[in-house]
PDB file of N, CA and C in Angstrom:
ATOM      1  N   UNK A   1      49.418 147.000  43.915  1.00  0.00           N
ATOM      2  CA  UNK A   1      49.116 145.674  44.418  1.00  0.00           C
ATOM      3  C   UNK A   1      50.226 144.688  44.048  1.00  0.00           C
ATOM      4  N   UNK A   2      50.604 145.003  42.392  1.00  0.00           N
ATOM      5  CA  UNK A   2      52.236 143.836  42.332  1.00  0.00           C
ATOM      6  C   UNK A   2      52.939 144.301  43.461  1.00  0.00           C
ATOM      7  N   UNK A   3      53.277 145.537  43.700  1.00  0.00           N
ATOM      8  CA  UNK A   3      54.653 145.606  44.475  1.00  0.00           C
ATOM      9  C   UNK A   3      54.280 145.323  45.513  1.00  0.00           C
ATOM     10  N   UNK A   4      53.447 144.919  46.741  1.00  0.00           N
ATOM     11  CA  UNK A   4      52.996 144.199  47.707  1.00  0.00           C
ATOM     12  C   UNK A   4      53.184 142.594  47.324  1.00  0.00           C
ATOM     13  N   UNK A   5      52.575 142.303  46.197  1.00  0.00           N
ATOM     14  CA  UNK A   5      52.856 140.720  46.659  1.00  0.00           C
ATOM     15  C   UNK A   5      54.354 140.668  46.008  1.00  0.00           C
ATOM     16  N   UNK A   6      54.598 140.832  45.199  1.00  0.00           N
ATOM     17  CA  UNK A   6      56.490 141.252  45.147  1.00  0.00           C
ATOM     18  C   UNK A   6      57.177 141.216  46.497  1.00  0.00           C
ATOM     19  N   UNK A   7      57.112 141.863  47.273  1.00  0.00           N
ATOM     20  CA  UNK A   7      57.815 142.028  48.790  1.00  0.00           C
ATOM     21  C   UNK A   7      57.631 140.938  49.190  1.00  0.00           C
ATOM     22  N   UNK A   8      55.955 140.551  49.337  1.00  0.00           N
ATOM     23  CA  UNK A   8      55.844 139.275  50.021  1.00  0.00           C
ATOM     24  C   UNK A   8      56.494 138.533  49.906  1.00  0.00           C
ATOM     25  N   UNK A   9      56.750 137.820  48.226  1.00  0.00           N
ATOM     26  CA  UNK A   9      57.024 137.070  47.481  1.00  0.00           C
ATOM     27  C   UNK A   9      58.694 136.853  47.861  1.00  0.00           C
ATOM     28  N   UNK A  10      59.350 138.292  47.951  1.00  0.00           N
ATOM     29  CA  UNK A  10      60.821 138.432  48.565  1.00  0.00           C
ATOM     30  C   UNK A  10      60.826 137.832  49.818  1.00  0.00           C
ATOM     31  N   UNK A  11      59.946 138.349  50.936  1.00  0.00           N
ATOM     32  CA  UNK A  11      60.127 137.599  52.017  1.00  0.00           C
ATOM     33  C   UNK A  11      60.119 136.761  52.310  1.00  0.00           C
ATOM     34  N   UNK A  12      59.036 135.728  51.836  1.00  0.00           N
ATOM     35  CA  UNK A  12      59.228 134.194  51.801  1.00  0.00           C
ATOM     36  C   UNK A  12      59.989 133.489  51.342  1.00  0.00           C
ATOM     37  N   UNK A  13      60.799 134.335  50.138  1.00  0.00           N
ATOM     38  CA  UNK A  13      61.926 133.700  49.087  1.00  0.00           C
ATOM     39  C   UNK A  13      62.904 133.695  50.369  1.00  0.00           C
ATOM     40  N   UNK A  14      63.027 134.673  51.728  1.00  0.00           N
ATOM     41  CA  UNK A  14      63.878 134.829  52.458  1.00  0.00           C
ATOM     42  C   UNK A  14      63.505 133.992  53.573  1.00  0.00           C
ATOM     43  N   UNK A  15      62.710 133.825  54.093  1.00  0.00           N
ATOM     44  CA  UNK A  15      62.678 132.911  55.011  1.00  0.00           C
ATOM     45  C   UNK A  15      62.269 131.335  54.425  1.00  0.00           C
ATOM     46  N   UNK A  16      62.628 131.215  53.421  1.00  0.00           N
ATOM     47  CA  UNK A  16      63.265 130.292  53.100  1.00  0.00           C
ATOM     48  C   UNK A  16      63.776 129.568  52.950  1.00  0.00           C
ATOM     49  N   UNK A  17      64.876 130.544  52.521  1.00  0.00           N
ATOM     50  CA  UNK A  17      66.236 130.544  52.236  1.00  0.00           C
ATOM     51  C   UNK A  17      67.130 130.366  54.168  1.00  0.00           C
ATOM     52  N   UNK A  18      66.260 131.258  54.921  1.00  0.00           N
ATOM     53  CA  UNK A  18      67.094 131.313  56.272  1.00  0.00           C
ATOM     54  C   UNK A  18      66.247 129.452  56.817  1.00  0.00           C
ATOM     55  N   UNK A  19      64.902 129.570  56.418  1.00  0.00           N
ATOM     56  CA  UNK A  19      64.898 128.093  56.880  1.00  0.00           C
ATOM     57  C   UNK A  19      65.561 127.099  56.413  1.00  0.00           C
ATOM     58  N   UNK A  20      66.074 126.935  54.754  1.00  0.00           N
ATOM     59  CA  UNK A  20      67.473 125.970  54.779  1.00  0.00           C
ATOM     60  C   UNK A  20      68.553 125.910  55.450  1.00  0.00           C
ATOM     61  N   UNK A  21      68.985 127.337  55.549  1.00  0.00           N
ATOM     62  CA  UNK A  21      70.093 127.377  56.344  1.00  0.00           C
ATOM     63  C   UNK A  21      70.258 126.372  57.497  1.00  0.00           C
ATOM     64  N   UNK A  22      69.026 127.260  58.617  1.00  0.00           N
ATOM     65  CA  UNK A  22      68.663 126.336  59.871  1.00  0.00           C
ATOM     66  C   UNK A  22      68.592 124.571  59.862  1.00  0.00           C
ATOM     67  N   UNK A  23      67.633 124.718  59.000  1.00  0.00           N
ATOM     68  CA  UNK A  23      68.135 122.927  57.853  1.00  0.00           C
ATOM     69  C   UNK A  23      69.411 122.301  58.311  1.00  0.00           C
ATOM     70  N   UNK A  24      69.917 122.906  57.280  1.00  0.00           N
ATOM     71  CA  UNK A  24      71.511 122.635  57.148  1.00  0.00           C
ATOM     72  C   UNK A  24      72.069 122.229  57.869  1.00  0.00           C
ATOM     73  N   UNK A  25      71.947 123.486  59.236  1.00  0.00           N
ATOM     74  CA  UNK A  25      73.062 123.262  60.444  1.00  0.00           C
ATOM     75  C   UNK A  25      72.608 122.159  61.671  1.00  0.00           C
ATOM     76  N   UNK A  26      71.092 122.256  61.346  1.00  0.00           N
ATOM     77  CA  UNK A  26      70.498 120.975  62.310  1.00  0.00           C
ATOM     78  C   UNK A  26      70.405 119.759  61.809  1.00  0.00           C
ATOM     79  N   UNK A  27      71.337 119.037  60.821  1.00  0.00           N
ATOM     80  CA  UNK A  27      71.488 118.322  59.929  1.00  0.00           C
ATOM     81  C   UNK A  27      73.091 117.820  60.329  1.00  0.00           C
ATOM     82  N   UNK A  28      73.626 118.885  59.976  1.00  0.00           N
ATOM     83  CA  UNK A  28      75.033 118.969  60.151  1.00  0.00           C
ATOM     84  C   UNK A  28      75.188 118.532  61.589  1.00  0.00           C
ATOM     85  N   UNK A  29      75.123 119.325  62.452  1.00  0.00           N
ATOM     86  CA  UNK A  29      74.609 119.042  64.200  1.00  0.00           C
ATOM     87  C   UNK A  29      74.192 117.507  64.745  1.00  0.00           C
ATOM     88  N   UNK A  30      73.651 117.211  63.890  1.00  0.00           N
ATOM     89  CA  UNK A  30      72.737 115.690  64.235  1.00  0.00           C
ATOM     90  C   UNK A  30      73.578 114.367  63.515  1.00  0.00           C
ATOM     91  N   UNK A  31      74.809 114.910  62.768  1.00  0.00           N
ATOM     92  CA  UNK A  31      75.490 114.125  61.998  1.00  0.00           C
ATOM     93  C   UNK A  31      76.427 113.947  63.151  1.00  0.00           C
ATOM     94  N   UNK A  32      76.683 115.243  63.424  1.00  0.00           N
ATOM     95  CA  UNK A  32      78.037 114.991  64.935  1.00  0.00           C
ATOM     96  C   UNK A  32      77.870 114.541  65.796  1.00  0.00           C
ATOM     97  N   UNK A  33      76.413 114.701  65.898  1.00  0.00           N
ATOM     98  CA  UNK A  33      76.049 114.330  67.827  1.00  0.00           C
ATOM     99  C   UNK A  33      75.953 112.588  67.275  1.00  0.00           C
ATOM    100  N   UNK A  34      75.708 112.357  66.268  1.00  0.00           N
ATOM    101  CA  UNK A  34      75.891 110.504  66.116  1.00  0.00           C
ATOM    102  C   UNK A  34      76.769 109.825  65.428  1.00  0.00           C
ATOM    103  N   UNK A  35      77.461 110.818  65.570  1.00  0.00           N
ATOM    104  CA  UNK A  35      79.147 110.233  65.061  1.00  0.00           C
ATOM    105  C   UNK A  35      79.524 110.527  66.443  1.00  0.00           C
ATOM    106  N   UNK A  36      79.437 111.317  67.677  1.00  0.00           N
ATOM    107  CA  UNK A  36      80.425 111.179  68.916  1.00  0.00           C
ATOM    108  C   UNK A  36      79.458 110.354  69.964  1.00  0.00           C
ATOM    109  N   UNK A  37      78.088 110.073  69.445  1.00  0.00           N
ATOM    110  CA  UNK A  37      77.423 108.951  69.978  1.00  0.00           C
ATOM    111  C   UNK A  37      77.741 107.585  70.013  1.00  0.00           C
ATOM    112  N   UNK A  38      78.696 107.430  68.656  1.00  0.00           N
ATOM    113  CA  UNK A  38      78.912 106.091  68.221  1.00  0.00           C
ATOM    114  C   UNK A  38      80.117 106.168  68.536  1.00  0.00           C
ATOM    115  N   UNK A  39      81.497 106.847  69.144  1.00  0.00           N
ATOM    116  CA  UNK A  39      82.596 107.228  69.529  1.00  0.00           C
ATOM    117  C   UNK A  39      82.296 106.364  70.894  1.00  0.00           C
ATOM    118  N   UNK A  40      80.874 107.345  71.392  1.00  0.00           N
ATOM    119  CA  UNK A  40      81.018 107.182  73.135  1.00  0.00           C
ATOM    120  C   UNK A  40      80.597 105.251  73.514  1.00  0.00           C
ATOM    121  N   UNK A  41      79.691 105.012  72.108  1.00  0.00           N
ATOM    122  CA  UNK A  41      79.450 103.791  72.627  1.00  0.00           C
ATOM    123  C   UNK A  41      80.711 102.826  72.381  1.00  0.00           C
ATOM    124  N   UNK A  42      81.839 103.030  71.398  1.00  0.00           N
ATOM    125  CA  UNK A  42      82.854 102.115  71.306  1.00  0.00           C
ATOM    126  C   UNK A  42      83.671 102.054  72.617  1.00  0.00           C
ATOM    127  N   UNK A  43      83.858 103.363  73.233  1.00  0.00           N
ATOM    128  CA  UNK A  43      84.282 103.536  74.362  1.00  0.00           C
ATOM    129  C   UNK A  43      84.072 102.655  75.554  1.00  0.00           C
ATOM    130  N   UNK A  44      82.317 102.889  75.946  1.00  0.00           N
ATOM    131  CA  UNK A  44      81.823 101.865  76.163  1.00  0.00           C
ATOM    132  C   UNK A  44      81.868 100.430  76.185  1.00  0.00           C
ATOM    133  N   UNK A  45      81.911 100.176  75.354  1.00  0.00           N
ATOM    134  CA  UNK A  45      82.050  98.655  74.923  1.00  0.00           C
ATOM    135  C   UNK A  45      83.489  98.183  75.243  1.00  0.00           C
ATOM    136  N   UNK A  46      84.685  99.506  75.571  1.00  0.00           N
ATOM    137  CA  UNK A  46      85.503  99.025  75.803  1.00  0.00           C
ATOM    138  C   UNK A  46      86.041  98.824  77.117  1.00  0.00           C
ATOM    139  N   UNK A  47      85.332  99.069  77.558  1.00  0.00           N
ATOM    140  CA  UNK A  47      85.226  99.071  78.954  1.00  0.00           C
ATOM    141  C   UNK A  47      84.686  98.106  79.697  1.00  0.00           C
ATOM    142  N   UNK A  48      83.271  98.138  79.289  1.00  0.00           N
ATOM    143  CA  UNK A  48      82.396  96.990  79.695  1.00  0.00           C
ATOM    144  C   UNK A  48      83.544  95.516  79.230  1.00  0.00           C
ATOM    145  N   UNK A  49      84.014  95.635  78.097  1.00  0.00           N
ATOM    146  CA  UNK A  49      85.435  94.267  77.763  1.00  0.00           C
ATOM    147  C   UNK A  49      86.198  94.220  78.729  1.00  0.00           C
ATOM    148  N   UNK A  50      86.786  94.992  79.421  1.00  0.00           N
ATOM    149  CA  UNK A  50      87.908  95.493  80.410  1.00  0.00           C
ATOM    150  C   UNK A  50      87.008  94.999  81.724  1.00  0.00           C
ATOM    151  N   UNK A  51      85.835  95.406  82.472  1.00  0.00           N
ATOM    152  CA  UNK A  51      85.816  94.946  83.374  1.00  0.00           C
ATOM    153  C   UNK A  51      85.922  93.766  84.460  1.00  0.00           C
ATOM    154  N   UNK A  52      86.035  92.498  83.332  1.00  0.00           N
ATOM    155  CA  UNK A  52      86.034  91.035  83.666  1.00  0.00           C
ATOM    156  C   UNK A  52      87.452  91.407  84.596  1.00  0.00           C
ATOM    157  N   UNK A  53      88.513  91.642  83.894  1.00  0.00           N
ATOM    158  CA  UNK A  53      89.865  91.074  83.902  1.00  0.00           C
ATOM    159  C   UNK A  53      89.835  92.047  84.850  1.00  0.00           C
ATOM    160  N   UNK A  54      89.619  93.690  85.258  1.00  0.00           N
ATOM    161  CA  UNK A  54      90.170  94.270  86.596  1.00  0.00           C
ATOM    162  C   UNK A  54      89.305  93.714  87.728  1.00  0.00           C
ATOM    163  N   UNK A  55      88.575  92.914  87.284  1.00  0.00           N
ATOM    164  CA  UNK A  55      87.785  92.190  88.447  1.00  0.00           C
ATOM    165  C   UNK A  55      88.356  91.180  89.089  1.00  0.00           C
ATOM    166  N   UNK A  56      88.752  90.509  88.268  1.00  0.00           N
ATOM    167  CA  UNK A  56      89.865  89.701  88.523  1.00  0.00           C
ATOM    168  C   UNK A  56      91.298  89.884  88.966  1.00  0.00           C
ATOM    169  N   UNK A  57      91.544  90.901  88.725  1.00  0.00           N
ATOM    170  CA  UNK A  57      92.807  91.569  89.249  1.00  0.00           C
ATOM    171  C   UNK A  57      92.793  91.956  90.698  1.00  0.00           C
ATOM    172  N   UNK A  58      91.495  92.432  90.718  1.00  0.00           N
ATOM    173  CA  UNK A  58      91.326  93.270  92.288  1.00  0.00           C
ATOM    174  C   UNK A  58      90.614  91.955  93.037  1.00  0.00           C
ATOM    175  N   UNK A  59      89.797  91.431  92.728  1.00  0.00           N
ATOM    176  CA  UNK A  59      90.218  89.960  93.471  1.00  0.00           C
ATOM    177  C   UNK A  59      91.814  89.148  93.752  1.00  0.00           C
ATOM    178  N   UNK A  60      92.159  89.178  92.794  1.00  0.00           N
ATOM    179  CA  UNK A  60      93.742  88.765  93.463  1.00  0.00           C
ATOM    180  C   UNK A  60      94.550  89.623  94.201  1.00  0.00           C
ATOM    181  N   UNK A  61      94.293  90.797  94.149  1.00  0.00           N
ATOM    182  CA  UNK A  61      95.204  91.564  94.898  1.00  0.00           C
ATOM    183  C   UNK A  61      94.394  91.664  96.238  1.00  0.00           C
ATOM    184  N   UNK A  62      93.276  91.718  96.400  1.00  0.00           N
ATOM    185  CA  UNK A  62      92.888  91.553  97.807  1.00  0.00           C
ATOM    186  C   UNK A  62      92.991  90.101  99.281  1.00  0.00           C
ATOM    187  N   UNK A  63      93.152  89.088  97.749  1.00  0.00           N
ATOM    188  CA  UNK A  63      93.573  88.420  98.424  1.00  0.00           C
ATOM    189  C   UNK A  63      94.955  88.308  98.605  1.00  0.00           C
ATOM    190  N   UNK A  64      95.780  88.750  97.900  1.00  0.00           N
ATOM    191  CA  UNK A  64      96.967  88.909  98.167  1.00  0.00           C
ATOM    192  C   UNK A  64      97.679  90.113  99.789  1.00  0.00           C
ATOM    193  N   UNK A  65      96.773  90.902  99.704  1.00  0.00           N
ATOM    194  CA  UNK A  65      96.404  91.806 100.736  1.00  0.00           C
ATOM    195  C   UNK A  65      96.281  91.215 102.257  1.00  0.00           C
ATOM    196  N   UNK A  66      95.257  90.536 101.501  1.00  0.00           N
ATOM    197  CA  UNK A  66      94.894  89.342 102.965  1.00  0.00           C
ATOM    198  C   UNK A  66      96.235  88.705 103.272  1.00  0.00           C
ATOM    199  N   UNK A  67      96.466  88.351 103.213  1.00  0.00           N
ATOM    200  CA  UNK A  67      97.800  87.383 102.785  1.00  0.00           C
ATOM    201  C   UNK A  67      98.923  87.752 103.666  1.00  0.00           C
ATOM    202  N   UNK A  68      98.756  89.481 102.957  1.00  0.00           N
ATOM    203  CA  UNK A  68     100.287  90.196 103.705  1.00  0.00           C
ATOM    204  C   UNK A  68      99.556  90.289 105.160  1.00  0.00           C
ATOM    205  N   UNK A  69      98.691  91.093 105.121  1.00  0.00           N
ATOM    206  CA  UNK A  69      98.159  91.030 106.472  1.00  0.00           C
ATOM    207  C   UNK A  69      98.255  90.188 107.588  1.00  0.00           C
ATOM    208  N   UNK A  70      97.477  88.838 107.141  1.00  0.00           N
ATOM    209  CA  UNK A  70      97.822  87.687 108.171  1.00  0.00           C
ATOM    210  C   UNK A  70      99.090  87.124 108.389  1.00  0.00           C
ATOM    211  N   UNK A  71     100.464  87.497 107.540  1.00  0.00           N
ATOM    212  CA  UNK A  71     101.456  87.227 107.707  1.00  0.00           C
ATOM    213  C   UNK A  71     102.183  88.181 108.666  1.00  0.00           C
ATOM    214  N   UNK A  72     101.745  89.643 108.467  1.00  0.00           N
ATOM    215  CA  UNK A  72     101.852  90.709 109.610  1.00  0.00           C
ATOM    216  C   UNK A  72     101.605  90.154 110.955  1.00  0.00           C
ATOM    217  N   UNK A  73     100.447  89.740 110.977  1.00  0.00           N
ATOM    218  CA  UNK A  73      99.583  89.347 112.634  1.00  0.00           C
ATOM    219  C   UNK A  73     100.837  88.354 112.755  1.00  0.00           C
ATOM    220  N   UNK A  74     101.059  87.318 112.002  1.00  0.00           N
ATOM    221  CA  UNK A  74     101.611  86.327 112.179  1.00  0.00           C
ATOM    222  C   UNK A  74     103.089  86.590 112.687  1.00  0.00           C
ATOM    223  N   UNK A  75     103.550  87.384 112.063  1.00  0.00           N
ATOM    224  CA  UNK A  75     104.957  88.124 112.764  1.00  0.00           C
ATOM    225  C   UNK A  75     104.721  88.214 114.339  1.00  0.00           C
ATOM    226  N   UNK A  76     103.446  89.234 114.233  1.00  0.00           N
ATOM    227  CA  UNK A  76     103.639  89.818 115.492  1.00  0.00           C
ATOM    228  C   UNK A  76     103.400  88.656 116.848  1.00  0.00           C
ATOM    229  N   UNK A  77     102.615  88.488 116.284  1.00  0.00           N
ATOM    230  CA  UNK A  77     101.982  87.396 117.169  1.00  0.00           C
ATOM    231  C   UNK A  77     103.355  86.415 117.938  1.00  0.00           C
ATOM    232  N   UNK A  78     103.656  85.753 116.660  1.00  0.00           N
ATOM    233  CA  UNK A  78     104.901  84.853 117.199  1.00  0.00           C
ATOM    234  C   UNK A  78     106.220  85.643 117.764  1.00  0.00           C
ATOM    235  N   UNK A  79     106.516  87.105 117.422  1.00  0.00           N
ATOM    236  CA  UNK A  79     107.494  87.825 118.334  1.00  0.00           C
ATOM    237  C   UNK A  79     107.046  88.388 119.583  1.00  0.00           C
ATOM    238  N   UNK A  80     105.454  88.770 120.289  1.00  0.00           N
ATOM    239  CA  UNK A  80     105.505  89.251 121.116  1.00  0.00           C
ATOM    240  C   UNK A  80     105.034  88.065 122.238  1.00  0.00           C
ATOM    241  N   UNK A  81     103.850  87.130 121.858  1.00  0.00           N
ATOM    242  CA  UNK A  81     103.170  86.412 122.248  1.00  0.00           C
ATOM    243  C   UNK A  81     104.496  85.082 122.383  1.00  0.00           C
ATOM    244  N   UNK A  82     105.248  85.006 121.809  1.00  0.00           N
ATOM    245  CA  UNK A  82     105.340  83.527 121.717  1.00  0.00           C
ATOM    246  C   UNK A  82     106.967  83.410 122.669  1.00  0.00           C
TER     247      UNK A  82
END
């Protein structure tokens, strides 16, 4: 009867031991995933900073666009029409 609960006693000492392990690495795991969580949100944030100003950029360049354009028509216009 000892050497039965002996074994037992081993096995649980072993799954244990394998449930720290598992511990461990889902610990370890959960440290990374919110350290490249907090990576992705600086990222983020740097971006969301950045969008004012290419907004503004691509507003000026469209109107600048415009610009060339109607100066195109305007060529043409006054060389074929005029």
């Amino acid at each position: 009867m000892s050497d039965m609960s002996f074994k037992q006693a081993k096995e649980l000492v072993e799954r244990m031991e394998f449930s720290e392990i598992a511990i461990n690495k889902a610990m370890e795991n959960l440290e990374k995933s919110s350290q490249n969580f907090e990576e992705t949100l600086k990222y983020q944030e740097d971006i969301i900073n950045r969008l004012p100003y290419a907004d503004k950029k691509l507003s000026i360049m469209a109107i600048l666009v415009a610009g060339n354009i109607g100066l195109i028509i305007g060529l043409l216009i006054g060389k074929f029409l005029l």
